[in-house]
N, C-alpha and C. Protein backbone atom coordinates (compact mmCIF):
# COMPACT_ATOMS: atom_id res chain seq x y z
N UNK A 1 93.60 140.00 59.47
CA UNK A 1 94.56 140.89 60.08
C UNK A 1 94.45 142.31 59.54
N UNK A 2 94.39 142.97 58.28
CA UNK A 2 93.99 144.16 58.21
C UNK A 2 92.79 144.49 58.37
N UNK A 3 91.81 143.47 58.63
CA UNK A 3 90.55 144.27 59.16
C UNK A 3 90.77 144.88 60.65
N UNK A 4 91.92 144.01 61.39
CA UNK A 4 91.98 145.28 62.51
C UNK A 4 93.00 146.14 62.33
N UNK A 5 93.94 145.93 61.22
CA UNK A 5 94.23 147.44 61.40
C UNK A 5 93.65 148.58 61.11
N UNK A 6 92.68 148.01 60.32
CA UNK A 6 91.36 149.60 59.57
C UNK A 6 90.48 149.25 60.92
N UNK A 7 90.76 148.97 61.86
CA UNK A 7 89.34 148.64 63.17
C UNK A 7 87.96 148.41 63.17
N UNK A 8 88.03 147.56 61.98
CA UNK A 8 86.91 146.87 61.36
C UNK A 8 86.63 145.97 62.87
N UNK A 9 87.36 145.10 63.20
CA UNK A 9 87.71 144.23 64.01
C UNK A 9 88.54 145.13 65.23
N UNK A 10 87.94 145.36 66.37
CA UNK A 10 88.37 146.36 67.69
C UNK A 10 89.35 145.46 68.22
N UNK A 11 88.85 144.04 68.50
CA UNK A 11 89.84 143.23 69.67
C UNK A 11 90.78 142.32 68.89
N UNK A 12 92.34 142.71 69.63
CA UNK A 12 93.22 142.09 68.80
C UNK A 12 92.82 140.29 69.14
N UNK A 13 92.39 139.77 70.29
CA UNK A 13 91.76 138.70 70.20
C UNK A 13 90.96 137.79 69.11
N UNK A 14 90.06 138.43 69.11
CA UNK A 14 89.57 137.95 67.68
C UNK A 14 90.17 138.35 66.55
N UNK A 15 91.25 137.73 66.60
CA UNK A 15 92.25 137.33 65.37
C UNK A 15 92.62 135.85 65.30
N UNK A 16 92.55 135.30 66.79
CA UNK A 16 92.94 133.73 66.83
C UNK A 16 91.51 132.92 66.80
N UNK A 17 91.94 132.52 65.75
CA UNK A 17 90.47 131.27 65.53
C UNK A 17 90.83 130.08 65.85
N UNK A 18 91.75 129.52 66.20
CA UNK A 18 92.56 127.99 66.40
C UNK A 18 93.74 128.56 67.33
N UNK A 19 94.08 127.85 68.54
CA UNK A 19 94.73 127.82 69.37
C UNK A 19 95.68 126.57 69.04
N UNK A 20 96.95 126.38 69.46
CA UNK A 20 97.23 125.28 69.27
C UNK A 20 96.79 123.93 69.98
N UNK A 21 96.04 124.59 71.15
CA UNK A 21 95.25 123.04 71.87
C UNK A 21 94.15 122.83 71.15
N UNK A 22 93.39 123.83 70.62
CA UNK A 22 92.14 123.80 70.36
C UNK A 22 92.32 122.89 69.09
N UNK A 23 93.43 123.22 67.83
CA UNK A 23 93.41 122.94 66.90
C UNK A 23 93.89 120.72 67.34
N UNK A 24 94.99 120.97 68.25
CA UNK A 24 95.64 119.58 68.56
C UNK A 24 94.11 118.68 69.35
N UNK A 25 93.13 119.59 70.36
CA UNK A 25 92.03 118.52 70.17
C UNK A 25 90.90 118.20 69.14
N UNK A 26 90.98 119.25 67.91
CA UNK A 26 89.97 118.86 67.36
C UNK A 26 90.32 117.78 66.13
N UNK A 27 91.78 117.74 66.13
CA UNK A 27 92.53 116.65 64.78
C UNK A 27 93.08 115.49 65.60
N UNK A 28 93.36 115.80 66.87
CA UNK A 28 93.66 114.47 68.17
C UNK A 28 95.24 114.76 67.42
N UNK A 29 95.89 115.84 67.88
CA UNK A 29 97.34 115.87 67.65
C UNK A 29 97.64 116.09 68.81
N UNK A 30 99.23 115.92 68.94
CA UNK A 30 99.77 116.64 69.81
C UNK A 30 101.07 117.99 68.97
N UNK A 31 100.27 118.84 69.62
CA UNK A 31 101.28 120.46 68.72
C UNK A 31 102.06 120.71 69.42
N UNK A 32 103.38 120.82 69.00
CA UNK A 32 104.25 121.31 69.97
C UNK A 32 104.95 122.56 69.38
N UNK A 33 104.62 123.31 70.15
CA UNK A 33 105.26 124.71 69.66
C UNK A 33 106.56 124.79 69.60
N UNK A 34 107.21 125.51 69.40
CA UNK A 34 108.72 126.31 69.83
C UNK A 34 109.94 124.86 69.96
N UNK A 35 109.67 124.08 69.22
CA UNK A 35 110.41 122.90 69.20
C UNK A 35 111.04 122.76 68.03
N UNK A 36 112.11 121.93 68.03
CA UNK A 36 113.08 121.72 66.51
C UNK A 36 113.41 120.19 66.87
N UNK A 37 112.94 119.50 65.75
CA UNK A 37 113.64 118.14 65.43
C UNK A 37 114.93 118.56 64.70
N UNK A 38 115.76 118.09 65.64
CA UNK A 38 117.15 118.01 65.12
C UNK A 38 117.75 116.72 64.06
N UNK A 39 117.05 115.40 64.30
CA UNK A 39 117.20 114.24 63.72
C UNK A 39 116.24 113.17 64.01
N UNK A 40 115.85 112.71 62.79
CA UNK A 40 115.01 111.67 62.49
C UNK A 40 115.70 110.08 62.52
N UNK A 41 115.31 109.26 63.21
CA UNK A 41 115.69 107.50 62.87
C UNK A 41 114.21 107.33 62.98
N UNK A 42 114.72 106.90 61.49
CA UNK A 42 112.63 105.92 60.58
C UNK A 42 113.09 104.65 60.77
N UNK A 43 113.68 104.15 61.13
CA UNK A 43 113.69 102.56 61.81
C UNK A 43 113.19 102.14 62.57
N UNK A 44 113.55 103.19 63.96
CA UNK A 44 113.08 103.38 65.42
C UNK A 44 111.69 103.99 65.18
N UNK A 45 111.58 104.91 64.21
CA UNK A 45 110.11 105.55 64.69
C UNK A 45 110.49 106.65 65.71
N UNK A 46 111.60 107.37 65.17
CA UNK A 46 112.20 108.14 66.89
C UNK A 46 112.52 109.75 66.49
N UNK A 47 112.50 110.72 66.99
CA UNK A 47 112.90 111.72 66.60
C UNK A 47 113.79 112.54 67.87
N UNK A 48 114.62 113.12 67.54
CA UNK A 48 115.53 114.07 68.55
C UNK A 48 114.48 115.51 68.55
N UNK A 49 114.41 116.05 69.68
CA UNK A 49 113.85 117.00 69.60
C UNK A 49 114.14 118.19 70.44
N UNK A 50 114.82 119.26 70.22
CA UNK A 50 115.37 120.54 71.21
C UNK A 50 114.52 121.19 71.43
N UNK A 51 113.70 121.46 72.46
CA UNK A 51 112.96 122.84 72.80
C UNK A 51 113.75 123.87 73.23
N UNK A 52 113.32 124.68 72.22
CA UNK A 52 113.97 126.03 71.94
C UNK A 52 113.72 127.12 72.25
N UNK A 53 113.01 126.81 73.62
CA UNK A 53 113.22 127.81 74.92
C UNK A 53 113.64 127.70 76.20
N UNK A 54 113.65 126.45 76.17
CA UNK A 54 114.73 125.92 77.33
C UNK A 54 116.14 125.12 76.86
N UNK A 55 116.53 124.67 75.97
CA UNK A 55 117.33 124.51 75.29
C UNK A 55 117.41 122.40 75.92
N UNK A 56 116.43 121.83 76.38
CA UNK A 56 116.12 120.64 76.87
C UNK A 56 115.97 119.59 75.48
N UNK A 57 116.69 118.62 75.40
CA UNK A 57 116.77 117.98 74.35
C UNK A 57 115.66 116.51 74.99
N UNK A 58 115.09 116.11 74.10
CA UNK A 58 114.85 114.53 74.02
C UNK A 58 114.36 113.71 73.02
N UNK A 59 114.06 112.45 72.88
CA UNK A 59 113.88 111.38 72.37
C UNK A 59 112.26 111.04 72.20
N UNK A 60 111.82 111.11 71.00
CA UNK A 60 110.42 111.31 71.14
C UNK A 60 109.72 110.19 70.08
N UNK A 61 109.04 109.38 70.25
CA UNK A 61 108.89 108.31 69.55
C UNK A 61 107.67 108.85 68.56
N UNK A 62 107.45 108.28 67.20
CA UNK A 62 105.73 108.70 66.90
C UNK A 62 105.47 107.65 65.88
N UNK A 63 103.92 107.69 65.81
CA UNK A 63 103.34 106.80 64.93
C UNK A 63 103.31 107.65 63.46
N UNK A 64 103.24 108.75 63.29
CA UNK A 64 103.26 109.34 61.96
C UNK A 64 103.42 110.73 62.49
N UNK A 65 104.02 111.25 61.68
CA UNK A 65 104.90 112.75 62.00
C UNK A 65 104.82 113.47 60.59
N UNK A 66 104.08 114.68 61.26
CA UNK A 66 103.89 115.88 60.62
C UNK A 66 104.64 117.10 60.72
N UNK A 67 105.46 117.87 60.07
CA UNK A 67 106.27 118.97 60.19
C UNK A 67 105.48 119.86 59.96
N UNK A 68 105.29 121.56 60.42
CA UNK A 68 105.04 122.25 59.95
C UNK A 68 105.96 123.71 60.60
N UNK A 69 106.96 123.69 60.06
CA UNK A 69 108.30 124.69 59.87
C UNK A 69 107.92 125.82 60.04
N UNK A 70 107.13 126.74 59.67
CA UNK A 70 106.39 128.01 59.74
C UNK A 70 107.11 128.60 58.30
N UNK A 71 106.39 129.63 58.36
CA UNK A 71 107.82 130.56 56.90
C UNK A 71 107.56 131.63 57.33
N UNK A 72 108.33 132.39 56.00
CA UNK A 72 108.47 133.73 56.21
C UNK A 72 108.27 134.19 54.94
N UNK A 73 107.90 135.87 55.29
CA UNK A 73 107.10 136.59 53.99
C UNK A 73 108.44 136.70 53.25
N UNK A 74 108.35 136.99 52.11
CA UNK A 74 109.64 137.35 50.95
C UNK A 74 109.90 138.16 50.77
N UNK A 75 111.06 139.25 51.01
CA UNK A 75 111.35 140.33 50.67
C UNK A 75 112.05 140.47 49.44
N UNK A 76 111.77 141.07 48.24
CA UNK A 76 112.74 141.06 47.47
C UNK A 76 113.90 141.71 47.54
N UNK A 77 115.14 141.56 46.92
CA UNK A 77 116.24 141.58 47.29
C UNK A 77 116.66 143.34 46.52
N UNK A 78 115.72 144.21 47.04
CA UNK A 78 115.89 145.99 46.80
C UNK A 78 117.00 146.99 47.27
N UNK A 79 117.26 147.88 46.97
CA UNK A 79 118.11 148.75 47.69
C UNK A 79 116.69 149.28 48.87
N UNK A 80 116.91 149.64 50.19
CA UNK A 80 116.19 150.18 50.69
C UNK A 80 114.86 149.35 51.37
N UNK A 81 114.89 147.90 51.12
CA UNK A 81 113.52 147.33 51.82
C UNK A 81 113.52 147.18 52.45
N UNK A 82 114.81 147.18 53.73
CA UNK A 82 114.96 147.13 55.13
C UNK A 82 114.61 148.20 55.97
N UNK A 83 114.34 149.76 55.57
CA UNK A 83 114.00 150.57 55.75
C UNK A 83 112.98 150.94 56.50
N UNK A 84 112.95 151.58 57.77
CA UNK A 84 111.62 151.98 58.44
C UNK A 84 110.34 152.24 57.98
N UNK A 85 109.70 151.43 58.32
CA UNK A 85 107.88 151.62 57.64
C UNK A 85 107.88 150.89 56.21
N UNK A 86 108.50 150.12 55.89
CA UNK A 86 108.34 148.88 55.00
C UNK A 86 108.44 147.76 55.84
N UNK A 87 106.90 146.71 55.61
CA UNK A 87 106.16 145.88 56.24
C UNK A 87 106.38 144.72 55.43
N UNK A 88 106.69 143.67 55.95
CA UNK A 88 105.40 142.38 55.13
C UNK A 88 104.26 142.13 56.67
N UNK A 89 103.24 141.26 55.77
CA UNK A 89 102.06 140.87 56.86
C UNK A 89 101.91 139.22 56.78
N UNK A 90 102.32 138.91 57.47
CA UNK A 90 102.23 137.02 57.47
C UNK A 90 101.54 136.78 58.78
N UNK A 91 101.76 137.47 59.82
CA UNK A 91 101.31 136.73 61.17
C UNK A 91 100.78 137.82 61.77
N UNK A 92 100.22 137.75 63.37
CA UNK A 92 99.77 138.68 64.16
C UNK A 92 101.30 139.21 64.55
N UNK A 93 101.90 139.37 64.74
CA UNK A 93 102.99 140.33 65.14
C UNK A 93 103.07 141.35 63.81
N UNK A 94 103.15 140.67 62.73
CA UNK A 94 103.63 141.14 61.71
C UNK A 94 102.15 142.95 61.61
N UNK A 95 101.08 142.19 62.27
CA UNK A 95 99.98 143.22 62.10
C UNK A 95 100.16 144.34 63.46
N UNK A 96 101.06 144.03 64.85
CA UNK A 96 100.97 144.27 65.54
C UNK A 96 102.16 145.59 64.93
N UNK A 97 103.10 145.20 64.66
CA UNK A 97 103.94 146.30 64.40
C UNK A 97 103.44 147.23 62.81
N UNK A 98 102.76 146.83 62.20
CA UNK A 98 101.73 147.84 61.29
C UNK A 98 101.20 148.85 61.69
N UNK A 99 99.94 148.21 62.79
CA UNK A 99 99.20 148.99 63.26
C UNK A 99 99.49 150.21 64.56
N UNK A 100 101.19 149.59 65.16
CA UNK A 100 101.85 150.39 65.72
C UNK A 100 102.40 151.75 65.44
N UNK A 101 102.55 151.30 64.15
CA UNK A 101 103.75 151.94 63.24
C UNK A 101 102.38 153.37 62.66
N UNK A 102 101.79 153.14 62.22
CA UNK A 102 100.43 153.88 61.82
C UNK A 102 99.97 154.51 63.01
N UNK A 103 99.53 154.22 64.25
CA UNK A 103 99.29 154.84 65.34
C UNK A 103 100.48 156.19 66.06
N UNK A 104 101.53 155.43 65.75
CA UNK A 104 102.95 156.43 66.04
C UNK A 104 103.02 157.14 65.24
N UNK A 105 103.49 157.27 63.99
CA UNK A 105 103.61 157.79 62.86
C UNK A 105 102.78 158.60 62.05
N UNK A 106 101.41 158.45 62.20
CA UNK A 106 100.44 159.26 61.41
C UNK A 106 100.54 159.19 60.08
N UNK A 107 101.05 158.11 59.36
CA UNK A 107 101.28 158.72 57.67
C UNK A 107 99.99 159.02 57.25
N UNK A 108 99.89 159.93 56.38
CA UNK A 108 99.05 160.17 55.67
C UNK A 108 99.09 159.33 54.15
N UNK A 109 99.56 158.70 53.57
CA UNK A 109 99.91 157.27 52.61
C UNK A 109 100.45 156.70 52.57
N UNK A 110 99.83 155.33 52.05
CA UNK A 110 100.25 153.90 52.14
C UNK A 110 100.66 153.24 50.71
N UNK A 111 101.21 152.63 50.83
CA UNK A 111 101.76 151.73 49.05
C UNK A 111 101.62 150.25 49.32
N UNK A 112 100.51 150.02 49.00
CA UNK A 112 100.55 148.24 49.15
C UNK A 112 100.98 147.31 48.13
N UNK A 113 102.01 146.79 47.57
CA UNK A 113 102.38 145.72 47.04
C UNK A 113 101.80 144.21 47.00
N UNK A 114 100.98 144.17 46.33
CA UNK A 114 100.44 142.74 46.46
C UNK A 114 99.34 142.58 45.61
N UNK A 115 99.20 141.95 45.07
CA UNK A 115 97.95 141.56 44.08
C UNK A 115 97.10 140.22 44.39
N UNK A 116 97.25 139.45 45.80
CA UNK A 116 96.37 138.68 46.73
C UNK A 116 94.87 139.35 47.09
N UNK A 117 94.15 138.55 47.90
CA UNK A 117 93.19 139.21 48.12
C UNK A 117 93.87 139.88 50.01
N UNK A 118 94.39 139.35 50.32
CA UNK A 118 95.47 140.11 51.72
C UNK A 118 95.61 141.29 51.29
N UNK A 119 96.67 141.45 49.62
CA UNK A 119 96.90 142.90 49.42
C UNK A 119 95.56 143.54 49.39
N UNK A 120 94.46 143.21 48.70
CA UNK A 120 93.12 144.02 48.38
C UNK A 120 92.55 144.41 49.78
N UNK A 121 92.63 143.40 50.75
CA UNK A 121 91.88 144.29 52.17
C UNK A 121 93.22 144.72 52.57
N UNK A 122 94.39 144.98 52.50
CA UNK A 122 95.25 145.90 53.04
C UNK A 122 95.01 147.20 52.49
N UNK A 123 94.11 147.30 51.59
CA UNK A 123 94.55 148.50 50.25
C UNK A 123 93.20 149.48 51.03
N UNK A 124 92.42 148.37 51.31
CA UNK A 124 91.04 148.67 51.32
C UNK A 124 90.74 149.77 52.74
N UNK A 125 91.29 148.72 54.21
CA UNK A 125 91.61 149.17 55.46
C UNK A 125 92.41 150.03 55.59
N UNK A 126 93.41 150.71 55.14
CA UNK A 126 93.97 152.11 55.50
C UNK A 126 92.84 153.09 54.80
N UNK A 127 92.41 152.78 53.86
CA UNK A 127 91.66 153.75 53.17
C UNK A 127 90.79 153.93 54.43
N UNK A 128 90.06 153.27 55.22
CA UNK A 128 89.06 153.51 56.15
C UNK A 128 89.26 153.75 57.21
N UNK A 129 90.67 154.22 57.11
CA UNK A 129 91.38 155.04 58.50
C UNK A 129 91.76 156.82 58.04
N UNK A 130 91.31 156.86 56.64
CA UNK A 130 91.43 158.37 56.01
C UNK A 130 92.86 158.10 55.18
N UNK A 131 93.62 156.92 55.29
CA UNK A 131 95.30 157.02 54.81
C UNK A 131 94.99 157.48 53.19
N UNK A 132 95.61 157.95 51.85
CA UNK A 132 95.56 157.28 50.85
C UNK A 132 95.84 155.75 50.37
N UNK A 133 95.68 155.56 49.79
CA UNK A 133 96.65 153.77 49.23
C UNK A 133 96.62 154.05 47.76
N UNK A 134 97.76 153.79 47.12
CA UNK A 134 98.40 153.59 45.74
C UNK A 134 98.27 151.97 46.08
């Protein structure tokens, strides 16, 4: 993801390497996006399940059940981190409004927080857009 915001990487496309079909045929899952198990019965083997864009509830049986919840980046708890042009980067949106924000804005420096190798090509890719980075 920061290789396209430094436009190392031109097409926001090639950012997705696994689709959720692609990934559900190559492990033989079934992925269901945008869904919430509301309640589990391990007796039945049964799960309640709300899709949470139509708000359609049902009854979904399985042989072994995998959660994967998603998360979210951590903000620490600062005066001021809610503040315009303070980022975290976890997902493609999260890069979409970066690279927005830099295109609108023009800053001329960046402050990257992170000592990952994420932070190191974040630090790296503004530099190769002319930004500074501390």
């Amino acid at each position: 993801m920061p290789y396209y915001i430094g436009e190392t990487i031109e097409e926001r496309e090639n950012l997705f390497v696994q689709t959720p079909e692609t990934f559900g045929k190559r492990f033989n899952l079934e992925v269901r996006n945008f869904s919430e198990v509301t309640s589990i019965d391990r007796e039945a083997r049964q799960v309640m399940v709300k899709n949470i864009r139509t708000g359609e509830r049902y009854t979904e049986g399985y042989d072994k059940l995998v959660f994967s919840p998603g998360a979210e980046s951590v903000k620490p708890p600062l005066p001021g981190i809610n503040q315009e042009g303070i980022f975290t980067l976890r997902s493609v949106p999260d890069t979409d409004k970066i690279k927005s924000y830099i295109e609108e804005n023009k800053p001329r420096h960046v402050v990257v927080v992170d000592a990952g190798f994420i932070g190191l090509e974040m630090a790296e890719n503004p530099h190769d857009l002319g930004l500074e980075c501390d």
